[in-house]
C-alpha atoms as a PDB file:
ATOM      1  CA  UNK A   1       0.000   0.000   0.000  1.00  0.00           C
ATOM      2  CA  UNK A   2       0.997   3.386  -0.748  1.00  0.00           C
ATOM      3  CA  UNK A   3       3.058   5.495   2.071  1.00  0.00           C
ATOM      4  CA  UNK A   4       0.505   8.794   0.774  1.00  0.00           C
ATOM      5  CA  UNK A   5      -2.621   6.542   1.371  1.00  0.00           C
ATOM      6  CA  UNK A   6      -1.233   5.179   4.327  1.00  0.00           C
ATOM      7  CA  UNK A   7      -0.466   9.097   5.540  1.00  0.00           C
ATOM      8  CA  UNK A   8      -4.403  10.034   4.481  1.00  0.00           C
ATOM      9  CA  UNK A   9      -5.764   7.810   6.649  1.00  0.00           C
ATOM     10  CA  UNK A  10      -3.525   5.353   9.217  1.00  0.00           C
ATOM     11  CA  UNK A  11      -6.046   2.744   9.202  1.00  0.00           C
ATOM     12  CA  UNK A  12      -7.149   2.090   5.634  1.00  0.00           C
ATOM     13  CA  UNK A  13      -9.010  -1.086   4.916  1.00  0.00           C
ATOM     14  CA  UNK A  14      -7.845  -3.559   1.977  1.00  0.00           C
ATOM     15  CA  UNK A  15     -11.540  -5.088   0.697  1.00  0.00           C
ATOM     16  CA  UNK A  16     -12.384  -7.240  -2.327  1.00  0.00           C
ATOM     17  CA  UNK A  17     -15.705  -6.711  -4.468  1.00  0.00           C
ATOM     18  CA  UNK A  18     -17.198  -9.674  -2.333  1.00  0.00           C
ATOM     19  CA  UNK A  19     -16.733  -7.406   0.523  1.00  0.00           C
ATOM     20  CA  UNK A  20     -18.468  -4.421  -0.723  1.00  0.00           C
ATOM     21  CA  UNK A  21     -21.299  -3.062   1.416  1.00  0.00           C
ATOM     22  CA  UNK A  22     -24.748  -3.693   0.037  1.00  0.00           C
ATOM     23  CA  UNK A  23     -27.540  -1.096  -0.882  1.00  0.00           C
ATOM     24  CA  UNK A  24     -28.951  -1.015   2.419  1.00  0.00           C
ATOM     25  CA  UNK A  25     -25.439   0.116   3.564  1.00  0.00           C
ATOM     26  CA  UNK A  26     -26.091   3.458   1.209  1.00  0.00           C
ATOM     27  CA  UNK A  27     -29.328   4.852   2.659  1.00  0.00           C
ATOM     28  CA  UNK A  28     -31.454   4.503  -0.463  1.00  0.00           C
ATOM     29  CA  UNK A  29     -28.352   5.868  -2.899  1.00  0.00           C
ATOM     30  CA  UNK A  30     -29.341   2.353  -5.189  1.00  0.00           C
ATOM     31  CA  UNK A  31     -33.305   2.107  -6.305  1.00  0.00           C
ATOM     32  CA  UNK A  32     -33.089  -1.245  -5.496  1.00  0.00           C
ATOM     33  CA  UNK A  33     -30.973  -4.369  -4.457  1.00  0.00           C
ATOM     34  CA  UNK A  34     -30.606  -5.579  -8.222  1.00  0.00           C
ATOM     35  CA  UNK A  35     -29.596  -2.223  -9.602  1.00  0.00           C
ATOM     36  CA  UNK A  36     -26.963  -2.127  -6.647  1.00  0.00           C
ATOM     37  CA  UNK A  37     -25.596  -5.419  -7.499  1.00  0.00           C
ATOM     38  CA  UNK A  38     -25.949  -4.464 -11.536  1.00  0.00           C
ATOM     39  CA  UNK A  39     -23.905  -1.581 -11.058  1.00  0.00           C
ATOM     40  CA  UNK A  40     -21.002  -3.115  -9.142  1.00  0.00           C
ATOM     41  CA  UNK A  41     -20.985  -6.227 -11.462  1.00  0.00           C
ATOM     42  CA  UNK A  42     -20.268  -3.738 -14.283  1.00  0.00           C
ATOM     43  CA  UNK A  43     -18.035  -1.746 -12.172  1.00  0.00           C
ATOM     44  CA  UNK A  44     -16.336  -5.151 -11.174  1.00  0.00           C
ATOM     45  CA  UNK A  45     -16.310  -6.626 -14.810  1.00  0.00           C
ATOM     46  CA  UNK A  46     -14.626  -3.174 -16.211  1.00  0.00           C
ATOM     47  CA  UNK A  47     -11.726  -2.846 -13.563  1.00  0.00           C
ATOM     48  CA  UNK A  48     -11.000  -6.087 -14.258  1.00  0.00           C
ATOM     49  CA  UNK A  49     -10.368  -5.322 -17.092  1.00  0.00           C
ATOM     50  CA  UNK A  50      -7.842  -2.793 -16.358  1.00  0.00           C
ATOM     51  CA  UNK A  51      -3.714  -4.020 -16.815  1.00  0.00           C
ATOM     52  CA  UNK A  52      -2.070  -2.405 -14.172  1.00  0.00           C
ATOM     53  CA  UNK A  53      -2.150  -4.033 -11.115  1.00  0.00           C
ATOM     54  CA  UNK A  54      -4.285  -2.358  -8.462  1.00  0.00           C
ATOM     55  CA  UNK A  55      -5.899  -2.604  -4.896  1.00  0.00           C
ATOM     56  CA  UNK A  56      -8.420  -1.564  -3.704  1.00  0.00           C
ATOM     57  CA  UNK A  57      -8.783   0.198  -0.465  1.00  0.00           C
ATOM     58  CA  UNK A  58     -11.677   1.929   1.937  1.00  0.00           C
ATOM     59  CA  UNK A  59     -10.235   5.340   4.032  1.00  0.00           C
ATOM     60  CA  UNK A  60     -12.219   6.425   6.511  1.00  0.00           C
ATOM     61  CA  UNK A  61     -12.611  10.074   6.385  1.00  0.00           C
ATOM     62  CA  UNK A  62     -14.273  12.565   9.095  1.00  0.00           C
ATOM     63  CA  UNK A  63     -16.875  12.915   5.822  1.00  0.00           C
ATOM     64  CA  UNK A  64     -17.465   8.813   5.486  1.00  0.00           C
ATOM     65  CA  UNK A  65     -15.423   6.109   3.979  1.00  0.00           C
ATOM     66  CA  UNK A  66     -13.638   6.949   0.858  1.00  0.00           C
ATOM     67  CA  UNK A  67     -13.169   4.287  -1.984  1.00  0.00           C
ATOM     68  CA  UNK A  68      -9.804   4.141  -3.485  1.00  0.00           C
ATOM     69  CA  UNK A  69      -8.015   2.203  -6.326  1.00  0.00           C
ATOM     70  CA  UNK A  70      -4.373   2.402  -6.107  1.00  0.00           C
ATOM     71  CA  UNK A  71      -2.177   1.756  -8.990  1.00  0.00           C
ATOM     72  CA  UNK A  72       1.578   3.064  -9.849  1.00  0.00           C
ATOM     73  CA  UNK A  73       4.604   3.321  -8.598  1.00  0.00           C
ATOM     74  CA  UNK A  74       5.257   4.187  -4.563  1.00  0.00           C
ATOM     75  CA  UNK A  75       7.918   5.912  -5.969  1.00  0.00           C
ATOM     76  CA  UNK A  76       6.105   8.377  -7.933  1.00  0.00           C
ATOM     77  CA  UNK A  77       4.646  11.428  -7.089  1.00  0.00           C
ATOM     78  CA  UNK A  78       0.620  10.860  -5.843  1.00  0.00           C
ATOM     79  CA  UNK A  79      -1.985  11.935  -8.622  1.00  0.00           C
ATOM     80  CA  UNK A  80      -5.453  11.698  -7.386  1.00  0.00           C
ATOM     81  CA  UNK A  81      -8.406  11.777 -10.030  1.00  0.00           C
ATOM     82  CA  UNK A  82     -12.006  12.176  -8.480  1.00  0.00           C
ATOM     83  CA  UNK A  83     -15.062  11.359 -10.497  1.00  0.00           C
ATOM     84  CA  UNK A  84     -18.019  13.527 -10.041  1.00  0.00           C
ATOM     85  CA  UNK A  85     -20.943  11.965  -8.395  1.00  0.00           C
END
């Protein structure tokens, strides 16, 4: 794991997509149960799909838990991309 990530957050938790909280973890975010499970089966398949190896990591935050892929070099400088939700 990254030193950065590790200096965001001191206690960031490695997960797997089995281990992904369900819709009733997001307060009515998903419509349903299927579209939750729909969406992270897409999400799952196109990650997957990615080359670079990855992990895949929840930081809590004083805001909530953050989701974070990490990829690169621990050497490198850290670039952060944020989608907009």
């Amino acid at each position: 794991m990254s030193a950065y990530l590790t200096s965001l957050s001191p206690h960031p938790v490695q997960r797997t997509s089995a281990e992904r909280p369900t819709s009733s973890d997001f307060g009515g975010v998903f419509p349903s149960a299927e579209v939750h499970a729909c969406l992270m089966a897409m999400y799952d398949a196109k990650l997957a799909e990615w080359s670079v190896p990855h992990e895949e990591l929840d930081l809590p935050t004083r805001y909530g838990t953050a989701h974070v892929v990490a990829a690169g070099s621990e050497d490198a400088p850290p670039l952060i991309l944020l989608h907009m939700a």
